[in-house]
N, C-alpha and C. Protein backbone atom coordinates (compact mmCIF):
# COMPACT_ATOMS: atom_id res chain seq x y z
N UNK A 1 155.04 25.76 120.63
CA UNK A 1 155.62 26.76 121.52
C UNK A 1 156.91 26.23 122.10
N UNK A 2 157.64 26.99 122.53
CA UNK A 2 159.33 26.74 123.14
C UNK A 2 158.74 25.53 124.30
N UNK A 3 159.61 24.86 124.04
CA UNK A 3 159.66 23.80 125.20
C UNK A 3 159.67 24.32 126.70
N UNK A 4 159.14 23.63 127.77
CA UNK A 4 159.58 24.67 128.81
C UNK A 4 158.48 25.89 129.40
N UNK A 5 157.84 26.44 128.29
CA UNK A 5 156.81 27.76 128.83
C UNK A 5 155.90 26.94 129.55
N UNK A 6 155.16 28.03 130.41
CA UNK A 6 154.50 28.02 131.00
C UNK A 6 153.57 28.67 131.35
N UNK A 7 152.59 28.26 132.10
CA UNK A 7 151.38 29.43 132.20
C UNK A 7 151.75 29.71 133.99
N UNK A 8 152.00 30.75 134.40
CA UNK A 8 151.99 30.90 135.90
C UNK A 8 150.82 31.54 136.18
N UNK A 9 150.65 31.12 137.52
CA UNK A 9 149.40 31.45 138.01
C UNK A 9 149.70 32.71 139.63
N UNK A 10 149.13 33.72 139.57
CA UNK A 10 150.18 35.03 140.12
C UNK A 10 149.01 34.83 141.35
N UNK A 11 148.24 34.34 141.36
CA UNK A 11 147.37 34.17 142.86
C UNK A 11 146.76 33.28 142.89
N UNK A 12 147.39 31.97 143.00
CA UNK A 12 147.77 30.59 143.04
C UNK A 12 146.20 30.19 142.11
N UNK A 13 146.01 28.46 142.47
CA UNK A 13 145.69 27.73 141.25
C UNK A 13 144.25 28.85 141.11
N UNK A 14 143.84 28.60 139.76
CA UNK A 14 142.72 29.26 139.40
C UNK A 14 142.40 28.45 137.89
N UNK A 15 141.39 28.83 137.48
CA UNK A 15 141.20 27.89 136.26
C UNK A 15 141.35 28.97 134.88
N UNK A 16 141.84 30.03 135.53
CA UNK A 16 142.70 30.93 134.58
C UNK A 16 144.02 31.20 134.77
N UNK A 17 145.28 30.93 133.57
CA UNK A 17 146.04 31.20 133.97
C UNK A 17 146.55 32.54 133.91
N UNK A 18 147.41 33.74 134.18
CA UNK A 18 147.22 35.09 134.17
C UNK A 18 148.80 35.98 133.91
N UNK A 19 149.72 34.51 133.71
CA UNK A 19 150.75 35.12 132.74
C UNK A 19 151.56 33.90 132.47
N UNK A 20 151.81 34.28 131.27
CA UNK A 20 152.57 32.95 130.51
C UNK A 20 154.28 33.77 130.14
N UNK A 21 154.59 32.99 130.50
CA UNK A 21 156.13 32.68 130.52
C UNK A 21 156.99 31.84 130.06
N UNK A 22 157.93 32.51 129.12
CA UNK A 22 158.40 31.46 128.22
C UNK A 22 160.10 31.62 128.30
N UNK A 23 160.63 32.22 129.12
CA UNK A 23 162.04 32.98 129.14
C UNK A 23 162.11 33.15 130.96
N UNK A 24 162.64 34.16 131.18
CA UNK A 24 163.40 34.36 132.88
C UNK A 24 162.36 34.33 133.59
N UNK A 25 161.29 34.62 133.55
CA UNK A 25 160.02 34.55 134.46
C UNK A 25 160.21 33.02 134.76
N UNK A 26 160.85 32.52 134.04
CA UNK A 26 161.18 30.65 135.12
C UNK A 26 161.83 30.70 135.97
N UNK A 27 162.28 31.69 135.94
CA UNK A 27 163.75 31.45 137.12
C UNK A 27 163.60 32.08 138.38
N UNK A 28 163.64 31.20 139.36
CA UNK A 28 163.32 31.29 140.84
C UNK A 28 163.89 32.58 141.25
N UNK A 29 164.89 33.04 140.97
CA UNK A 29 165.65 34.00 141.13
C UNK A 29 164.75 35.40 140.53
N UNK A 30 164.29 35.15 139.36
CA UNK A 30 163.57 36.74 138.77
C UNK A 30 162.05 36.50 139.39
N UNK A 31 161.69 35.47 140.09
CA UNK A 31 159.99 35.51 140.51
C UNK A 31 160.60 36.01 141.77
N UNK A 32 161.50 35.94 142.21
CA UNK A 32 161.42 36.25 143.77
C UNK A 32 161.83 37.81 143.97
N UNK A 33 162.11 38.66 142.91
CA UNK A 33 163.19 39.88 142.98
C UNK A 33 161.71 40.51 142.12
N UNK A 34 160.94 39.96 141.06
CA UNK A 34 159.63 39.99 140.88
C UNK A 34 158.78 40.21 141.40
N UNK A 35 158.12 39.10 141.96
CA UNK A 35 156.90 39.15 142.81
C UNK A 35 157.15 39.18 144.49
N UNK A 36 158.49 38.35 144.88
CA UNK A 36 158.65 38.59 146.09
C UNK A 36 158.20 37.16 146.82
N UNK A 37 157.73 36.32 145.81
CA UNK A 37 158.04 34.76 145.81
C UNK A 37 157.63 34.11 144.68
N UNK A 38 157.98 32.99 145.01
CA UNK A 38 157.63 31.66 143.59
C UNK A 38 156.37 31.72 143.27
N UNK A 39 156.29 31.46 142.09
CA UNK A 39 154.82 30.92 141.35
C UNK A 39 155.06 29.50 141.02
N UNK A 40 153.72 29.34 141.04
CA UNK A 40 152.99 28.05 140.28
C UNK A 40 152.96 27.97 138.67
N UNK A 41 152.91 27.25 138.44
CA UNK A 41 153.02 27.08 136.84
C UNK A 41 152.08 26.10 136.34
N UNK A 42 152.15 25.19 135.38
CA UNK A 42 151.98 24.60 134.27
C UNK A 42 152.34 24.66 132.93
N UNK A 43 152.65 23.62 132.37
CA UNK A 43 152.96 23.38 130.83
C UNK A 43 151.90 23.84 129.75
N UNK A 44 151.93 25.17 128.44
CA UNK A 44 151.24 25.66 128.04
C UNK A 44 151.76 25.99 126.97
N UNK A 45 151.13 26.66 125.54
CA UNK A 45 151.90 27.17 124.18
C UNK A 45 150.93 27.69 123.98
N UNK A 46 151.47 28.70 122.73
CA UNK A 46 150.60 30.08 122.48
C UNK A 46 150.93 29.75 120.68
N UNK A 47 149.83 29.73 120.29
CA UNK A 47 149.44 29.30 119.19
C UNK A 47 149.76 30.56 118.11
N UNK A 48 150.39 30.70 116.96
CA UNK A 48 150.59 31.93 116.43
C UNK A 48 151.94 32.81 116.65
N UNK A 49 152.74 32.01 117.36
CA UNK A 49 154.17 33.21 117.49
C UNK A 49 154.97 31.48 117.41
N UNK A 50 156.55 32.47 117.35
CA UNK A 50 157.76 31.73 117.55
C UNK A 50 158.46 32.42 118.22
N UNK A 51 159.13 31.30 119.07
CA UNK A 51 160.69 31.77 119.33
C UNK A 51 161.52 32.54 119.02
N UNK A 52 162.35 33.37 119.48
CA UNK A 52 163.51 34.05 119.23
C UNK A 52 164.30 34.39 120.36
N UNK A 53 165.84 35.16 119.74
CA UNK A 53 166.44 35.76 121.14
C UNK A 53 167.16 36.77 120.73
N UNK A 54 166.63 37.72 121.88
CA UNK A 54 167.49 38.65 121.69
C UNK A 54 168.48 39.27 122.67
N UNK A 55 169.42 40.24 122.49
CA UNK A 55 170.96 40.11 123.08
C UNK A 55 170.31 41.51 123.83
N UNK A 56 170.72 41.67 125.70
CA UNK A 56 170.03 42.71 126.48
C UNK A 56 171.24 42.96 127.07
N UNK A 57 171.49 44.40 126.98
CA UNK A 57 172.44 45.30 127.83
C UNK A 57 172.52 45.27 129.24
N UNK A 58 171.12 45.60 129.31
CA UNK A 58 171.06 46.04 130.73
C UNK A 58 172.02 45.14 131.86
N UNK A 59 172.45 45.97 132.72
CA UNK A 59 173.50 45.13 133.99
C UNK A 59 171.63 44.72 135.07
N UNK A 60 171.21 45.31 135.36
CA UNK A 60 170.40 44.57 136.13
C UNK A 60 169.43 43.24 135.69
N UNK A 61 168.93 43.59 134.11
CA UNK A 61 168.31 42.27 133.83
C UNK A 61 169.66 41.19 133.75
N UNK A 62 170.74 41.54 133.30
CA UNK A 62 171.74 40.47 133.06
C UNK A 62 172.37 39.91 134.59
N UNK A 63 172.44 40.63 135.79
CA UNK A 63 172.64 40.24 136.97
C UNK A 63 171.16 38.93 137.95
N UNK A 64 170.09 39.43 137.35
CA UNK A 64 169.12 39.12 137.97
C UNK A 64 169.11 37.36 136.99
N UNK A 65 169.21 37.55 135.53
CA UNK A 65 169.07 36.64 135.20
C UNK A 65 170.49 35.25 134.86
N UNK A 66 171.37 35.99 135.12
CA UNK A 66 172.28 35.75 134.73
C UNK A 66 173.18 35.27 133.57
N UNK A 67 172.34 36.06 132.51
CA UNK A 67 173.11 35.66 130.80
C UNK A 67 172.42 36.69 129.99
N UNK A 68 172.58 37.80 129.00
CA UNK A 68 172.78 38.17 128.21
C UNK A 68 171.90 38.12 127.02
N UNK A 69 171.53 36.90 126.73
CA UNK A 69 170.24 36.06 125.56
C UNK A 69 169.36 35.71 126.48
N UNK A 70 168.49 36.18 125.65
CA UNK A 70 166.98 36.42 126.47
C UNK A 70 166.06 35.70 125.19
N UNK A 71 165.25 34.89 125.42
CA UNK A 71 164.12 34.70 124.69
C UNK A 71 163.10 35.03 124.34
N UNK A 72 162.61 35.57 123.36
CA UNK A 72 161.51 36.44 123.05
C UNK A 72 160.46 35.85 122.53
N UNK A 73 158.74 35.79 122.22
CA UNK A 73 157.80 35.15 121.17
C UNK A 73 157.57 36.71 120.12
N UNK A 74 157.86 36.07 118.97
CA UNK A 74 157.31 37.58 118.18
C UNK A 74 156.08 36.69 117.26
N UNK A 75 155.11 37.19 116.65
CA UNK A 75 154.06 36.88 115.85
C UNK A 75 154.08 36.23 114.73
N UNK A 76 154.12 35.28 114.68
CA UNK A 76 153.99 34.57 113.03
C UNK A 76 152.75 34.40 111.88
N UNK A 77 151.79 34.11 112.98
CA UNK A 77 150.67 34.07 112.57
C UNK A 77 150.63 32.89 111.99
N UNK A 78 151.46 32.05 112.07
CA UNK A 78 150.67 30.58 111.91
C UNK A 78 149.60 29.76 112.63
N UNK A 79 149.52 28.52 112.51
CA UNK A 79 148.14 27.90 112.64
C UNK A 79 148.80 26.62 113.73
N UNK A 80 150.29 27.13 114.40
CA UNK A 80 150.24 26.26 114.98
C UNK A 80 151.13 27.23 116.21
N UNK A 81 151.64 26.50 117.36
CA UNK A 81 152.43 27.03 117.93
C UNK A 81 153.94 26.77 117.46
N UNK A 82 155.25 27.46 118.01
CA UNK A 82 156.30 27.39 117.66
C UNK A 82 157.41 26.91 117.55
């Protein structure tokens, strides 16, 4: 899996994590305009997809995140992560 993802935890530690994030959901800036504060995390990969990026119009995701390339997981279906 992309270096970096993570598993956030949206109502703090739990022994489930309840969204994984591998792109702007890192950024202090989109959890807070998001959820309305920071999350917790941990280091995690999702077995079966890869990496990619794709190029986003939008003025508000590109203001909030501040760049244009966005990272995506699409399905590979391999036997490992990406």
């Amino acid at each position: 899996m992309p270096d970096g993802a993570l598993a956030l935890h949206l109502h703090g530690p739990s022994t489930m994590p309840l969204l994984f994030s591998y792109g702007t959901l890192q950024l202090e800036s989109v959890q807070m305009s998001t959820f309305g504060r920071l999350l917790k995390g941990e280091t995690d990969e999702i077995v079966g997809f890869e990496q990619c990026s794709i190029i986003l119009d939008d003025p508000r995701v590109v203001s909030l995140s501040g760049k244009r390339e966005h990272l995506i997981v699409k399905f590979n279906g391999g036997p490992t992560a990406g």
